[in-house]
N, C-alpha and C. Protein backbone atom coordinates (compact mmCIF):
# COMPACT_ATOMS: atom_id res chain seq x y z
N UNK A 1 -9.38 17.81 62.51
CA UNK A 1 -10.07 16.60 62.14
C UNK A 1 -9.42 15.94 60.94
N UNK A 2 -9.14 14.74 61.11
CA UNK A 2 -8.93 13.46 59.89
C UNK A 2 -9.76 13.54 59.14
N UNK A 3 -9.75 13.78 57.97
CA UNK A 3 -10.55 13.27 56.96
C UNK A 3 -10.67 11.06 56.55
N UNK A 4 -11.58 10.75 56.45
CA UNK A 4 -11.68 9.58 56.00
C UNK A 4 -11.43 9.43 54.85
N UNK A 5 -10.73 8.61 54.34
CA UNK A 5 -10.48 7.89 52.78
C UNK A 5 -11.98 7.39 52.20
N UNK A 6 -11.72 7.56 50.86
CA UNK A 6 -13.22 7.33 50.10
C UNK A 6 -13.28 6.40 50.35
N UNK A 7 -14.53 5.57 50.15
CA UNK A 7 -15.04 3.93 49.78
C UNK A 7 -14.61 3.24 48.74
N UNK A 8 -14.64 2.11 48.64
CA UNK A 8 -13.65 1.99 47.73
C UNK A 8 -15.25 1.45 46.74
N UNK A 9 -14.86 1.68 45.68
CA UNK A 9 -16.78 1.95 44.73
C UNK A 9 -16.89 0.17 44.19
N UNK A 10 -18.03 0.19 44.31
CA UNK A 10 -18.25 -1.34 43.37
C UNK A 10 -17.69 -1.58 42.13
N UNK A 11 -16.90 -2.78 41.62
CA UNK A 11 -16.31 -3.44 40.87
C UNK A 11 -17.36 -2.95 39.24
N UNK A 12 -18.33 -3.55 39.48
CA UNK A 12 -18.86 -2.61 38.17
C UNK A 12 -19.08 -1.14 37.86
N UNK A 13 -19.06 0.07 38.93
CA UNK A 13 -19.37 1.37 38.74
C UNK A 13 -18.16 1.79 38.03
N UNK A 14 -16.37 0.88 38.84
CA UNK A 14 -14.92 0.99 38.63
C UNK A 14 -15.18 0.43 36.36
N UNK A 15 -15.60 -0.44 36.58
CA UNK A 15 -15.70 -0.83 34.94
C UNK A 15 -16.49 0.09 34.05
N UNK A 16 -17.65 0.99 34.78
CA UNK A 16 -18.66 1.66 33.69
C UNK A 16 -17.55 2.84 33.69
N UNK A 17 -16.88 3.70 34.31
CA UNK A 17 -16.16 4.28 34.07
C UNK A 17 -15.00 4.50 33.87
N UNK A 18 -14.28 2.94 33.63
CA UNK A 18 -13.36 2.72 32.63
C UNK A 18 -13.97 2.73 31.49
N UNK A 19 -14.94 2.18 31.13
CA UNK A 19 -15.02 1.90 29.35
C UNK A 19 -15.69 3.55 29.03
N UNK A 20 -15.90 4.11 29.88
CA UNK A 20 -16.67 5.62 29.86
C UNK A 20 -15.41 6.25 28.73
N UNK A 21 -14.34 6.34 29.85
CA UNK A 21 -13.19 6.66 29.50
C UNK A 21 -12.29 6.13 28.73
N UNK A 22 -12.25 4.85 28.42
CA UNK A 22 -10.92 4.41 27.30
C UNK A 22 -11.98 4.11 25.93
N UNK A 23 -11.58 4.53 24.65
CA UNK A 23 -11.76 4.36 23.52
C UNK A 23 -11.07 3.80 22.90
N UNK A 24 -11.90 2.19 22.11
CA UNK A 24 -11.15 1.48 21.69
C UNK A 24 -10.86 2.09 19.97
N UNK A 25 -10.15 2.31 19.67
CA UNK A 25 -9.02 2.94 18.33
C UNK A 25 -9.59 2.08 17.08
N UNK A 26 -9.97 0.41 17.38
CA UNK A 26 -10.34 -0.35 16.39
C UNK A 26 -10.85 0.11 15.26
N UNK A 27 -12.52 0.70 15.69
CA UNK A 27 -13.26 1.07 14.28
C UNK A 27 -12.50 1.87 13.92
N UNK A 28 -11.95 3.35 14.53
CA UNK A 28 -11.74 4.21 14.04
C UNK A 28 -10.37 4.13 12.87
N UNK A 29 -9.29 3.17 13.42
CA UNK A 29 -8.08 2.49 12.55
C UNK A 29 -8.62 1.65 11.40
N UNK A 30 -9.75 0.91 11.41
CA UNK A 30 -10.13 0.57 10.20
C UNK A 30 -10.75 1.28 9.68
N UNK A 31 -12.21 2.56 9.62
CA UNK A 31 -12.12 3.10 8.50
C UNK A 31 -10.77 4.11 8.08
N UNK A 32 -10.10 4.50 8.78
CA UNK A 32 -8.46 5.02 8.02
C UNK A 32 -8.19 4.14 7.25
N UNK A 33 -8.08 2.52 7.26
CA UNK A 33 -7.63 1.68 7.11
C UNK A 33 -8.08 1.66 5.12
N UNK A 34 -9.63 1.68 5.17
CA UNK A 34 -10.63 1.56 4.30
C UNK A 34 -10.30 2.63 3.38
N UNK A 35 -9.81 3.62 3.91
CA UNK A 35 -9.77 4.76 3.06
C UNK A 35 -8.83 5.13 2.41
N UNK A 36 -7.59 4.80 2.69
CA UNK A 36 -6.46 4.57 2.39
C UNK A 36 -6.36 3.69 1.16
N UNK A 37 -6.89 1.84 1.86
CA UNK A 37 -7.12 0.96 0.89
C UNK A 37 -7.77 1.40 -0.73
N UNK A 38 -9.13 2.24 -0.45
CA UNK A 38 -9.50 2.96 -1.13
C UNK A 38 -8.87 4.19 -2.06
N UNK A 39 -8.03 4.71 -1.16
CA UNK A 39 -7.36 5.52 -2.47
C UNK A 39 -6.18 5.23 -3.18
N UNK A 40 -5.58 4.29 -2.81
CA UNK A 40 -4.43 3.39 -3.59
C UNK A 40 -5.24 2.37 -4.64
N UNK A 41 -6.85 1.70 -4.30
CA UNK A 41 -7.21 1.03 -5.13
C UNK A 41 -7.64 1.90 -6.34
N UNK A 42 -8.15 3.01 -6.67
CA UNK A 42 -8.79 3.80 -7.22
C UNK A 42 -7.47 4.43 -7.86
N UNK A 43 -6.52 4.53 -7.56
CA UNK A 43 -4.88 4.82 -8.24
C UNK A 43 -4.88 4.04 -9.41
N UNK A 44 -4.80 2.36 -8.48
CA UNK A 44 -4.19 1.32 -9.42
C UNK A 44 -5.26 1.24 -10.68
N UNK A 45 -6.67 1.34 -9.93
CA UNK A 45 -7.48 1.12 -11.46
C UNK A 45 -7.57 2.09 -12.56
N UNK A 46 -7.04 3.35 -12.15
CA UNK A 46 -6.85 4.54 -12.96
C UNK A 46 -5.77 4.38 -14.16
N UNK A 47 -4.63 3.41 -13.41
CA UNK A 47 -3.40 3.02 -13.86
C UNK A 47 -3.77 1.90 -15.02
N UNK A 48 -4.69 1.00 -14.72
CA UNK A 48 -5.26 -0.09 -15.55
C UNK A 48 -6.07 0.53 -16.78
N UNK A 49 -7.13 0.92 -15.95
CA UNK A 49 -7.92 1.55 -17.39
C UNK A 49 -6.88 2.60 -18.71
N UNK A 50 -5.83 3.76 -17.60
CA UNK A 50 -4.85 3.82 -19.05
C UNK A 50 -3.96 3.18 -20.06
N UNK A 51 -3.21 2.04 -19.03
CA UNK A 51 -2.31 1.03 -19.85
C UNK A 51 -3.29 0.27 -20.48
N UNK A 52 -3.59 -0.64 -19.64
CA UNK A 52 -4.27 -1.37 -20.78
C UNK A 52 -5.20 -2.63 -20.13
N UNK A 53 -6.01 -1.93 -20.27
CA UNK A 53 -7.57 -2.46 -19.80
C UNK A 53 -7.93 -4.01 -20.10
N UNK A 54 -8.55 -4.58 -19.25
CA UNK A 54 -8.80 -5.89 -19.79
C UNK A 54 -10.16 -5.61 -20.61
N UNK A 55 -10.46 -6.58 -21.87
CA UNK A 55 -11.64 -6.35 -22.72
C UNK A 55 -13.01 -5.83 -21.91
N UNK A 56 -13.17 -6.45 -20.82
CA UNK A 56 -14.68 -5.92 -20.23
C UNK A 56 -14.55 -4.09 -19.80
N UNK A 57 -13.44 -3.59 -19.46
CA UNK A 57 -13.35 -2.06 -19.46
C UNK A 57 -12.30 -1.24 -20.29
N UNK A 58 -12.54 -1.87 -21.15
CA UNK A 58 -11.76 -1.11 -22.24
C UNK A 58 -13.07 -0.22 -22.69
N UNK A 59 -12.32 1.32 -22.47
CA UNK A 59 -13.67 2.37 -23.38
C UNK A 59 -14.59 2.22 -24.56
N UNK A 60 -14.33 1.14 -25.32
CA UNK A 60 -15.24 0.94 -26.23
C UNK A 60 -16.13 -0.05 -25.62
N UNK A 61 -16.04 -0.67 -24.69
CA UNK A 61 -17.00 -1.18 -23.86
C UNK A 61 -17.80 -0.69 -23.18
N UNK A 62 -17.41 0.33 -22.52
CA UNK A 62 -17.74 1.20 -21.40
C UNK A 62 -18.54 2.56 -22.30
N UNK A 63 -18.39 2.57 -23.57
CA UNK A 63 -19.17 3.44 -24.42
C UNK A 63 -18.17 5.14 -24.08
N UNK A 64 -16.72 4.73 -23.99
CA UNK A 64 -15.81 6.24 -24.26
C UNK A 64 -15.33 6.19 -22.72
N UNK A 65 -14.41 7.08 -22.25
CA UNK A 65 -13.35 7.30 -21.88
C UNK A 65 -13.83 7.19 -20.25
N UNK A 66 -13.34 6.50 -19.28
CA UNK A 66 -13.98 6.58 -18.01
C UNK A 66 -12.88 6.90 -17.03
N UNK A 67 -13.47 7.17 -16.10
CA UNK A 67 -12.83 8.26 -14.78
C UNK A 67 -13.16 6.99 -13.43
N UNK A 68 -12.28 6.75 -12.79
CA UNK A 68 -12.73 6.34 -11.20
C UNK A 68 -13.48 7.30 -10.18
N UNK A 69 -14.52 7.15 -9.75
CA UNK A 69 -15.23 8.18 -9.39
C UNK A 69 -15.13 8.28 -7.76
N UNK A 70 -15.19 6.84 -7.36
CA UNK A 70 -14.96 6.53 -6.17
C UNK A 70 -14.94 5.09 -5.57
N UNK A 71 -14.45 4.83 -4.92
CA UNK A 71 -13.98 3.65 -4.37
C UNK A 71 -14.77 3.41 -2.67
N UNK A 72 -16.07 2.76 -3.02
CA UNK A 72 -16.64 2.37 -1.63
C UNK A 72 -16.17 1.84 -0.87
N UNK A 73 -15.52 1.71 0.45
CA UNK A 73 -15.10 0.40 1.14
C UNK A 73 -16.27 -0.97 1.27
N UNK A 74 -15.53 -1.99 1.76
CA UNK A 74 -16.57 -3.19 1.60
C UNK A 74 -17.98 -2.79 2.79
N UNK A 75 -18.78 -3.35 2.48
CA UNK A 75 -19.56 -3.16 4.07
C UNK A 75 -19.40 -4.26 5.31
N UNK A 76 -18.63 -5.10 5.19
CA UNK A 76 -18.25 -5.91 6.04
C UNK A 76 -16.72 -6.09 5.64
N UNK A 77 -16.11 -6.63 6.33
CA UNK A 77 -14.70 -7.53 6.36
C UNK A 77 -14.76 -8.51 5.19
N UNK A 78 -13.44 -8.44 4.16
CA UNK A 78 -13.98 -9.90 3.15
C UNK A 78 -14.77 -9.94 1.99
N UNK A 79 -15.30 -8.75 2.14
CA UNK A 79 -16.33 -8.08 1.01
C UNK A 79 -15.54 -7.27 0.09
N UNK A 80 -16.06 -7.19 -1.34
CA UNK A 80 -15.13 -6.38 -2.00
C UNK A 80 -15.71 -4.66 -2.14
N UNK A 81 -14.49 -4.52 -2.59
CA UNK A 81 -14.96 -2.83 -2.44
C UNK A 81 -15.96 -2.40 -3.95
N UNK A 82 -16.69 -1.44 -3.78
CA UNK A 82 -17.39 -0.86 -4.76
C UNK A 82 -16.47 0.32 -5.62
N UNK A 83 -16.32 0.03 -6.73
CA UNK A 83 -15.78 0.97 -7.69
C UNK A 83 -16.86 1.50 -8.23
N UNK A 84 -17.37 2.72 -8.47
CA UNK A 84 -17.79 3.38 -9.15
C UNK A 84 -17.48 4.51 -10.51
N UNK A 85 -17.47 4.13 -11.42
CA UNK A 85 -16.83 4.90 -13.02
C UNK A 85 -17.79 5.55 -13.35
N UNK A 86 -17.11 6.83 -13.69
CA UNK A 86 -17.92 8.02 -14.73
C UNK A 86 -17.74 8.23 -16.06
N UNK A 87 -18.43 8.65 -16.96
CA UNK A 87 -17.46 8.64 -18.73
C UNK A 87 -16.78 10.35 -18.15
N UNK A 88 -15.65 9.85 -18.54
CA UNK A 88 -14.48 10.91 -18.53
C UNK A 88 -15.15 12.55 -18.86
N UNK A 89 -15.52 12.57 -19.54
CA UNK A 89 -16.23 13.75 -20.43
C UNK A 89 -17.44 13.84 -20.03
N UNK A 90 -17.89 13.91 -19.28
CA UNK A 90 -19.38 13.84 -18.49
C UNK A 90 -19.12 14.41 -17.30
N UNK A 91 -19.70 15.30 -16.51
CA UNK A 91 -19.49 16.37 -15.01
C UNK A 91 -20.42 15.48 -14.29
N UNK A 92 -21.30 14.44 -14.65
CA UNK A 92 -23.10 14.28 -14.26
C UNK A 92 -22.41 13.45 -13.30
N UNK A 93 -23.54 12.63 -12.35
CA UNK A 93 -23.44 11.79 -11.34
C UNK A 93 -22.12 10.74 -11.64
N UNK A 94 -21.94 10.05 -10.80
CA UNK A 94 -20.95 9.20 -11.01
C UNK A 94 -21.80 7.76 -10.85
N UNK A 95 -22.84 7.28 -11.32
CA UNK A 95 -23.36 5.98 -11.17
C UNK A 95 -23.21 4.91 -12.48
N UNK A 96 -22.47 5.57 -13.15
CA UNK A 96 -22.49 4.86 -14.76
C UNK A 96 -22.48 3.65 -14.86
N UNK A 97 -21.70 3.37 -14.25
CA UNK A 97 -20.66 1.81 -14.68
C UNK A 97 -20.23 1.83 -12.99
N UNK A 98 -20.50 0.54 -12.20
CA UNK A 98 -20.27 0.09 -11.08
C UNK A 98 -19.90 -1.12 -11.14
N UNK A 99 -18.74 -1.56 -10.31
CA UNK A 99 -18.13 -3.11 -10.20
C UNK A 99 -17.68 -3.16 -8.37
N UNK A 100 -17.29 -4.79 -8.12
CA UNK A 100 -17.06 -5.01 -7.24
C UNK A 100 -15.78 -5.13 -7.53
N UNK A 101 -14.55 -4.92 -6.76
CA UNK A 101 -12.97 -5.63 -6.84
C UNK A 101 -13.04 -5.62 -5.59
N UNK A 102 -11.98 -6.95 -5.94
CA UNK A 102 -11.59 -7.70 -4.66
C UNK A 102 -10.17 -6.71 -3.99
């Protein structure tokens, strides 16, 4: 006996199990993207606050010596990222001193 060839399946069942199966890379390449951005930004401001700080975070502003604690990504596209600073000499939370950079 011949076997019969399958049916050929409806145009949408063929689409639910394409998108079943292909994963689009997007989100996942932008938060890499974010995080990355994030740890080169948190470099450069590390780099700033030692050379030489503009007056608003210079440590006598900031009340003594501060640490980059972490670098939020934006929550949308276009948004700036959240810096978060700790005083250097302090183990405690990292909520001290928070800014936006672009």
């Amino acid at each position: 006996e011949e076997s019969k060839p399958p049916a050929d399946l409806p145009p949408a069942v063929v689409q639910e199990i394409f998108d079943a199966l292909v994963e689009d890379p997007a989100r996942e390449l932008e938060e890499f993207r974010d995080v990355r951005v994030g740890e080169s930004l948190a470099v450069h401001l590390e780099q700033l606050l030692t050379c030489s700080p503009p007056p608003a975070l210079q440590p006598s502003a900031l009340g003594g010596a501060v640490r980059v604690c972490e670098v939020l990504p934006p929550a949308a596209p276009g948004l700036p990222f959240l810096v978060l600073l700790s005083p250097r000499s302090g183990a405690g939370a990292c909520a001290a001193t928070a800014g936006r950079v672009r």
